[in-house]
Protein backbone atom coordinates (compact mmCIF):
# COMPACT_ATOMS: atom_id res chain seq x y z
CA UNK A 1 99.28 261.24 -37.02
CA UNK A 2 102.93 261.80 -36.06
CA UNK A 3 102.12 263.55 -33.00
CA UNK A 4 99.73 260.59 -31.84
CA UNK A 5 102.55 258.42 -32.04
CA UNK A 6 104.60 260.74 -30.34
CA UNK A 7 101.86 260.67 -27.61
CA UNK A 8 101.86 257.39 -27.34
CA UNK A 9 105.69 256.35 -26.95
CA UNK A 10 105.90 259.02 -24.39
CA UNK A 11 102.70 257.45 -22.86
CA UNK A 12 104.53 254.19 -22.75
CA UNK A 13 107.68 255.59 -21.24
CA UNK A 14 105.91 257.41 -18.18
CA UNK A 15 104.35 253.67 -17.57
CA UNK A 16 107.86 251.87 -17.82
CA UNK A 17 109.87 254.25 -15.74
CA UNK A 18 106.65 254.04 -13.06
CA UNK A 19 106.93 250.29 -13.05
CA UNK A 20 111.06 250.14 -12.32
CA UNK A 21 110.21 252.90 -9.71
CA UNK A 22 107.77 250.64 -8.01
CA UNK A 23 109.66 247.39 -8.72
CA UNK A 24 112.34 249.41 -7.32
CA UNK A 25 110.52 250.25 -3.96
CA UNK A 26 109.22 246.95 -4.15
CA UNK A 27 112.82 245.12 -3.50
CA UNK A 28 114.04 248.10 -1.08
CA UNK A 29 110.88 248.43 1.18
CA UNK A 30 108.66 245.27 0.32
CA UNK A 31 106.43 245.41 3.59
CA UNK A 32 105.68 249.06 3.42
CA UNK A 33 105.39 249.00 -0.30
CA UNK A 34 102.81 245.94 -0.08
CA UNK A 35 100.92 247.29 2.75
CA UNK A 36 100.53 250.60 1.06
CA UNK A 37 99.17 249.19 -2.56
CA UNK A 38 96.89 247.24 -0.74
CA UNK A 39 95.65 250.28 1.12
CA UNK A 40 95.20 252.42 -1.98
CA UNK A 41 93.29 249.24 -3.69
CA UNK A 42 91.01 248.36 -1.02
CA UNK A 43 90.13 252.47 -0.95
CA UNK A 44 90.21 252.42 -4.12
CA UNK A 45 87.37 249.84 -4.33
CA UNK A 46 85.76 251.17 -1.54
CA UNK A 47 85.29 254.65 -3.47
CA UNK A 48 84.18 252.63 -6.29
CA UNK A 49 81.82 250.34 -4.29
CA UNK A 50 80.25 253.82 -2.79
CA UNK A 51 79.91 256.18 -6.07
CA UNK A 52 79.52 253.73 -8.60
CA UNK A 53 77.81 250.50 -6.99
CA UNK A 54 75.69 252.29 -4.66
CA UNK A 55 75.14 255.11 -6.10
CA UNK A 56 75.73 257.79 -3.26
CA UNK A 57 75.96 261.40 -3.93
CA UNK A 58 79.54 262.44 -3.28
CA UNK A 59 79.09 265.22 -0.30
CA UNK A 60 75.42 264.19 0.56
CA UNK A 61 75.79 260.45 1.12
CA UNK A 62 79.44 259.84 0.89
CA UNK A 63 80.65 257.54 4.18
CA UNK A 64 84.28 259.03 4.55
CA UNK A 65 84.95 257.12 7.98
CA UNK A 66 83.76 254.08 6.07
CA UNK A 67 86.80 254.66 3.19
CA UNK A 68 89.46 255.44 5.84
CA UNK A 69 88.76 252.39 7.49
CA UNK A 70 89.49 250.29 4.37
CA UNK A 71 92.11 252.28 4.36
CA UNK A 72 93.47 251.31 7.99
CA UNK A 73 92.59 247.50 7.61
CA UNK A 74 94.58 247.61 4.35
CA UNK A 75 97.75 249.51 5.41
CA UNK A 76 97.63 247.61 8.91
CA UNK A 77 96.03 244.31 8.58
CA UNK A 78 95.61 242.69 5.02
CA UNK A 79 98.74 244.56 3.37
CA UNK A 80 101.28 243.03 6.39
CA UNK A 81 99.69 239.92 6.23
CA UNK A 82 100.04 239.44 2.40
CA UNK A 83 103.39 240.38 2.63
CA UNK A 84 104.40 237.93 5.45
CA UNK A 85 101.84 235.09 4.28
CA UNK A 86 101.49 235.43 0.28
CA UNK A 87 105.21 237.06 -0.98
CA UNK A 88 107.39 234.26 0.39
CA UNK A 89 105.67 231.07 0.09
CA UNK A 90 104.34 231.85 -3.60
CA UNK A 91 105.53 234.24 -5.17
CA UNK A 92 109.63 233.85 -4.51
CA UNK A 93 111.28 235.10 -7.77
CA UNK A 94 114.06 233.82 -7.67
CA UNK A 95 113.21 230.01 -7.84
CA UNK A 96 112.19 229.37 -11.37
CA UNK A 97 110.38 226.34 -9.88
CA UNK A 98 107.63 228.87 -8.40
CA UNK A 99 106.58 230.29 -11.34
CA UNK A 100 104.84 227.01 -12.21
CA UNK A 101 101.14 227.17 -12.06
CA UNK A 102 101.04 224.00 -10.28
CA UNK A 103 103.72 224.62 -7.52
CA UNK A 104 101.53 228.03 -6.79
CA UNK A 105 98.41 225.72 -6.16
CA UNK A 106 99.99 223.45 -4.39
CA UNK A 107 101.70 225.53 -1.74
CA UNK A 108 98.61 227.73 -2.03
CA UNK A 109 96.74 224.83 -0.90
CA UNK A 110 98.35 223.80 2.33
CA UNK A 111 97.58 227.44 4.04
CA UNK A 112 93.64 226.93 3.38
């Protein structure tokens, strides 16, 4: 029982110091560090979309050039424009005024 606990703290630990490391890159390099999350999550779904959703065999069937592509529009399309379209006009952190649901609509709204 003790150990599980154990497990668990240092479980949580690993996942705190990971989240000031990327909150970390986040402030220093927020374009790169946007544009490559997006990248890893669009590949990411792609890899899910093709194992899980279509069912593909992972050698046999398995569209590689398909996957890298996701991961070229993310890295070079959707993660620089999130960064220069969705970071500054909604998600500021320093205005406490942003954080309101409403506010996020709003300004949300104008750039549809």
């Amino acid at each position: 029982m003790a150990a599980a606990v154990v497990m668990a703290r240092s479980m949580a630990g690993a996942v705190s110091r990971c989240w000031h490391s990327y909150v970390g890159l986040l402030d220093r390099y927020p374009a790169r560090t946007v544009s490559v999350n997006t990248a890893v999550l669009m590949t990411s779904g792609d890899l899910i979309a093709q194992l899980v959703l279509e069912k593909r065999h992972r050698t046999r069937d398995f569209d590689s050039a398909r996957t890298l592509r996701f991961f070229g529009v993310g890295l070079l399309l959707a993660g620089p424009t999130m960064h220069a379209w969705y970071v500054p006009t909604c998600c500021d952190p320093c205005t406490s005024e942003q954080l309101d649901l409403f506010f996020f609509f709003k300004n949300s709204a104008q750039f549809m």
